[in-house]
C-alpha atoms as a PDB file:
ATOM      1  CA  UNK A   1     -17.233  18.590  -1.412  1.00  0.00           C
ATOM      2  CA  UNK A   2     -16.508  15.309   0.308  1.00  0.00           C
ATOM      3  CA  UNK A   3     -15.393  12.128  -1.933  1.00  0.00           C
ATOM      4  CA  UNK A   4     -16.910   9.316  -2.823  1.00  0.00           C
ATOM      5  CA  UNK A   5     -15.106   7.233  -1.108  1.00  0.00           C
ATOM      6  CA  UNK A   6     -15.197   9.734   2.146  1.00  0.00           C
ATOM      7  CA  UNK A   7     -15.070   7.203   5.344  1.00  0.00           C
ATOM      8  CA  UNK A   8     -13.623   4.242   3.166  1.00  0.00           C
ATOM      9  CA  UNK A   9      -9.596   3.288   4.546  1.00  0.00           C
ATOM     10  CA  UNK A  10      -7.226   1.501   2.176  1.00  0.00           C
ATOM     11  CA  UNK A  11      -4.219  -0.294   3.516  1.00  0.00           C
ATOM     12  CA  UNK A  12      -1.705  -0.547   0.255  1.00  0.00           C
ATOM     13  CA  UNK A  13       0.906  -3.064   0.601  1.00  0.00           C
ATOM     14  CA  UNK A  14       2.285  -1.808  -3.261  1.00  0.00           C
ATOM     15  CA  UNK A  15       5.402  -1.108  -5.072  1.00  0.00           C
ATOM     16  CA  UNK A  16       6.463   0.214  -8.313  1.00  0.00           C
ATOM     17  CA  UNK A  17       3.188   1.352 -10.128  1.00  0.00           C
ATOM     18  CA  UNK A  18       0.203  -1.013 -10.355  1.00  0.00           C
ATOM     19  CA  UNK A  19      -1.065  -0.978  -7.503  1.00  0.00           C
ATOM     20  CA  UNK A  20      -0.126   2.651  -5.886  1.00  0.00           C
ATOM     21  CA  UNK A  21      -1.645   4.133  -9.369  1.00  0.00           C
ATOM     22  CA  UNK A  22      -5.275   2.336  -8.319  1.00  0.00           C
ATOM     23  CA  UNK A  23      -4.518   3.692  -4.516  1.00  0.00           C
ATOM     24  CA  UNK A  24      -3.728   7.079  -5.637  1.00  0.00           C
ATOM     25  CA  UNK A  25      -6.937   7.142  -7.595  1.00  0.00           C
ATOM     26  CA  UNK A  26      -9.324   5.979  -5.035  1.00  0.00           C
ATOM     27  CA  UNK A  27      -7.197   8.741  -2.499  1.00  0.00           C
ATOM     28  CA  UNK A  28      -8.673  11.259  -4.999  1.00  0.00           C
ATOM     29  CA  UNK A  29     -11.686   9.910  -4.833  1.00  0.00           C
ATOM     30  CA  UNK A  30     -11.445  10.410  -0.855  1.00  0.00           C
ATOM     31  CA  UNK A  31     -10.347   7.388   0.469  1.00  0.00           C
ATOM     32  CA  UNK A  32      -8.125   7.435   3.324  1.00  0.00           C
ATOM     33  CA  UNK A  33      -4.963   5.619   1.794  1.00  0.00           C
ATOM     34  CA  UNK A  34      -2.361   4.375   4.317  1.00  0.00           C
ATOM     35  CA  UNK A  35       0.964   3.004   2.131  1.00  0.00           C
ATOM     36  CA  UNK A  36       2.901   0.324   3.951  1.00  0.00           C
ATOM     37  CA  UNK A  37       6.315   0.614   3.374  1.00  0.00           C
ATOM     38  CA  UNK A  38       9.696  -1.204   4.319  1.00  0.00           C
ATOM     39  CA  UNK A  39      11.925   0.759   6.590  1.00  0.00           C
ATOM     40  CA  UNK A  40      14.979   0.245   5.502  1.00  0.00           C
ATOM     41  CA  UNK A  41      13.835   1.323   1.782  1.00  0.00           C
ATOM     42  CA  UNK A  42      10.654   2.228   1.511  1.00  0.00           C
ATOM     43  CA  UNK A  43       8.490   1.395  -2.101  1.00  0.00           C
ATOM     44  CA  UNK A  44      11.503   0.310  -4.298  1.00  0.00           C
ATOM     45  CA  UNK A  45      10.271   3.195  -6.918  1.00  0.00           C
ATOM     46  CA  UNK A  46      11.900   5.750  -4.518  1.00  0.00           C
ATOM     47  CA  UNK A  47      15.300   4.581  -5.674  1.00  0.00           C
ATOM     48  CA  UNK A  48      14.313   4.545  -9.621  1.00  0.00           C
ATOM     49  CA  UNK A  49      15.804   8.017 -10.371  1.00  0.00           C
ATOM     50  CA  UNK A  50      16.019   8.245 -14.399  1.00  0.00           C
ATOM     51  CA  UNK A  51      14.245   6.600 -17.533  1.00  0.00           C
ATOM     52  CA  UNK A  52      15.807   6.741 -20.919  1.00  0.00           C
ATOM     53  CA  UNK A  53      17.947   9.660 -19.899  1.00  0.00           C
ATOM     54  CA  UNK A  54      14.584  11.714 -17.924  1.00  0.00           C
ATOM     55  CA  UNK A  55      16.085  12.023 -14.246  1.00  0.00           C
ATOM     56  CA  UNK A  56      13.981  12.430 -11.686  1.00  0.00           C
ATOM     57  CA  UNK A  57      15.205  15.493 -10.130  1.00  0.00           C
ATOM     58  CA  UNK A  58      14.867  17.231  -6.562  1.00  0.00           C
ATOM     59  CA  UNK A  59      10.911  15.834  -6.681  1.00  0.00           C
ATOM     60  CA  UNK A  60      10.708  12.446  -7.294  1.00  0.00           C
ATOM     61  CA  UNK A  61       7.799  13.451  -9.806  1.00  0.00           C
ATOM     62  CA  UNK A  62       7.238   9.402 -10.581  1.00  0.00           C
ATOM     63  CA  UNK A  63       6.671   8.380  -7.118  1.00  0.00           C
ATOM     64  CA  UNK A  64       5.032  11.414  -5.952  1.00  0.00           C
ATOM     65  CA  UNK A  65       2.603  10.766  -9.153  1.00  0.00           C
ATOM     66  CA  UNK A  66       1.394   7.886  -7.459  1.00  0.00           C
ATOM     67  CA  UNK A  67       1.629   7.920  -3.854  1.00  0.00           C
ATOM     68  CA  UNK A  68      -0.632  11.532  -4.044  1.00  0.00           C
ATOM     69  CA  UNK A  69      -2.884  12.341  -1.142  1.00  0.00           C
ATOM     70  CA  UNK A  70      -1.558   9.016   0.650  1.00  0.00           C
ATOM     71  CA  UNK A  71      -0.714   8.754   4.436  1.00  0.00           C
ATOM     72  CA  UNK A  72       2.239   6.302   5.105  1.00  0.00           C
ATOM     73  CA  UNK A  73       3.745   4.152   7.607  1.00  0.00           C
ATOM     74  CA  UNK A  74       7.053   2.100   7.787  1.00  0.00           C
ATOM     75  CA  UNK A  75       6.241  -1.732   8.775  1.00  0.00           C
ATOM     76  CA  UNK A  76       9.058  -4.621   9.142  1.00  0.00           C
ATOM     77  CA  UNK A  77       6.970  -7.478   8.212  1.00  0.00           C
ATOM     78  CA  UNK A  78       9.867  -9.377   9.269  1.00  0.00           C
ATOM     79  CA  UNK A  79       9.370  -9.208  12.531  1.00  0.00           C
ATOM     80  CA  UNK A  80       6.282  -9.751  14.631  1.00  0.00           C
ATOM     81  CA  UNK A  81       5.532  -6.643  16.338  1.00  0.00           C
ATOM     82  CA  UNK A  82       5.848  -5.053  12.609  1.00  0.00           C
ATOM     83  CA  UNK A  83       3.169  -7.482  11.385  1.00  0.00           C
ATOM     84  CA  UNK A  84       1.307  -7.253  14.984  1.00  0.00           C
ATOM     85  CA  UNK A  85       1.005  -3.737  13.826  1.00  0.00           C
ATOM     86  CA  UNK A  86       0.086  -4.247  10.569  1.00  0.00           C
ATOM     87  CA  UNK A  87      -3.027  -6.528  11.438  1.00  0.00           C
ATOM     88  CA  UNK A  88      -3.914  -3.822  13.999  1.00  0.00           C
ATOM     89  CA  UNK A  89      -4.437  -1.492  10.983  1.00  0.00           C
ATOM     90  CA  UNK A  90      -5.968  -4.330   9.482  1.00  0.00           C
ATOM     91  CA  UNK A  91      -8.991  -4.523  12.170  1.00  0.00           C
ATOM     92  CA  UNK A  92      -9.814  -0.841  11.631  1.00  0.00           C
ATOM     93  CA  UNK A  93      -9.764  -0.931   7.447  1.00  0.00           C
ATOM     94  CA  UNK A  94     -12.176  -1.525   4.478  1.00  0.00           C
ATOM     95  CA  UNK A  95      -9.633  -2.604   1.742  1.00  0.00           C
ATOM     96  CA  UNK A  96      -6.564  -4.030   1.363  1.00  0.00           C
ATOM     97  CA  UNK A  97      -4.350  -4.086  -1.612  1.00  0.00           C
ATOM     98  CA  UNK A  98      -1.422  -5.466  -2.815  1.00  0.00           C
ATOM     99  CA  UNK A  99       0.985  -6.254  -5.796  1.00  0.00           C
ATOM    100  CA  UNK A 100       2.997  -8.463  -3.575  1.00  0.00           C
ATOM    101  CA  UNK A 101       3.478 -12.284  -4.980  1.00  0.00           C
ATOM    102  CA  UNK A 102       0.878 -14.146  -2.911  1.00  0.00           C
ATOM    103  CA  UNK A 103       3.432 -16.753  -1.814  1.00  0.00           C
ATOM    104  CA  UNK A 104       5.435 -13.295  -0.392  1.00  0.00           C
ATOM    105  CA  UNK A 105       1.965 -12.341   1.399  1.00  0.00           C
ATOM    106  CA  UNK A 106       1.401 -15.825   2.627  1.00  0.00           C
ATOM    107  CA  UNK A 107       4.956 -16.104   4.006  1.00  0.00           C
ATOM    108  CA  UNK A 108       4.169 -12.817   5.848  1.00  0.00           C
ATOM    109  CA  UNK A 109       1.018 -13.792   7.428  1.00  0.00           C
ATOM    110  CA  UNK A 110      -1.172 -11.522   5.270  1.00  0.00           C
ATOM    111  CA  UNK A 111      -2.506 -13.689   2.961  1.00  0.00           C
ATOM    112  CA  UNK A 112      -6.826 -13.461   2.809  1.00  0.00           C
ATOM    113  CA  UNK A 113      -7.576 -16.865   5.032  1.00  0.00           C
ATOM    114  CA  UNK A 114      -5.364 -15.094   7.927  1.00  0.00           C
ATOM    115  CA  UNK A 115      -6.970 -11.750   7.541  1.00  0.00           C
ATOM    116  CA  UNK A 116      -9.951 -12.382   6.984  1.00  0.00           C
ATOM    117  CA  UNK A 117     -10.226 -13.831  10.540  1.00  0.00           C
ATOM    118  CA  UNK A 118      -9.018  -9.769  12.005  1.00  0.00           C
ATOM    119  CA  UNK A 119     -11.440  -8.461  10.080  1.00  0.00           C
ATOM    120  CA  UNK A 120     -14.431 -10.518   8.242  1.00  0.00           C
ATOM    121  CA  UNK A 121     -15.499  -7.544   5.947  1.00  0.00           C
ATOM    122  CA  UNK A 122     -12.353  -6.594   4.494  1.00  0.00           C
ATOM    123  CA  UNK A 123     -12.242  -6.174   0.683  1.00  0.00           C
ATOM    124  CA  UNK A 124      -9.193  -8.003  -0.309  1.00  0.00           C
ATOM    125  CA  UNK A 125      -7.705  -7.244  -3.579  1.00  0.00           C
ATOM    126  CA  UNK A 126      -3.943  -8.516  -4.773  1.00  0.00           C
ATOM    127  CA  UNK A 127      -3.106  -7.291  -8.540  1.00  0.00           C
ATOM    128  CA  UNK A 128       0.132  -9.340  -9.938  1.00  0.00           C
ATOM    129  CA  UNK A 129       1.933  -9.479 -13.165  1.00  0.00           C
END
């Protein structure tokens, strides 16, 4: 039985647990969820390996918690053919979401006013602390 959300793709631009938790429920809902990672390190949550003496062992059962039923890419925003790419995905998506610090997204190009202009109907959603 298809989704919901069937047809609808999410670009996450998240770390830690905010916003991948929201991503990994609308994935189950049957979104297609692409996670933008770093490279070098990926979401920093893949280092966090123990909590008040609970390590995560050979399954990182914290990240893979909330990065389920996720597709993802490694993007170095740093650079422009990284965020070249990343506005290419941009073009072709419904939703974008973030828990970066807007002036982080703004430095990187990827604040709303910017792509907004790729892609006019894109649902643009940034959750912060």
């Amino acid at each position: 039985m298809p989704g919901a959300l069937e047809g609808i793709r999410i670009l996450e631009l998240g770390h830690w647990v905010a916003v991948p938790s929201a991503a990994a429920i609308l994935a189950d809902w049957g979104a297609e969820v692409i996670k933008v990672e770093e490279p070098a390190v990926g979401d920093a949550m893949r280092g966090f390996r123990s909590v008040e003496g609970v390590t995560a062992g050979e399954v990182h059962f914290w990240f893979e918690q909330v990065n389920r039923n996720k597709k993802s890419v490694a993007v170095d925003l740093r650079l422009e053919p990284g965020r070249q790419a990343l506005y290419r995905l941009v073009q072709n998506s419904d939703v974008l979401v973030s828990n970066f610090r807007v002036p982080a997204l703004e430095h990187f190009g990827l604040d709303y006013a910017t792509l907004s202009r790729l892609n006019p109907r894109l649902v643009y959603a940034v959750l912060t602390g």
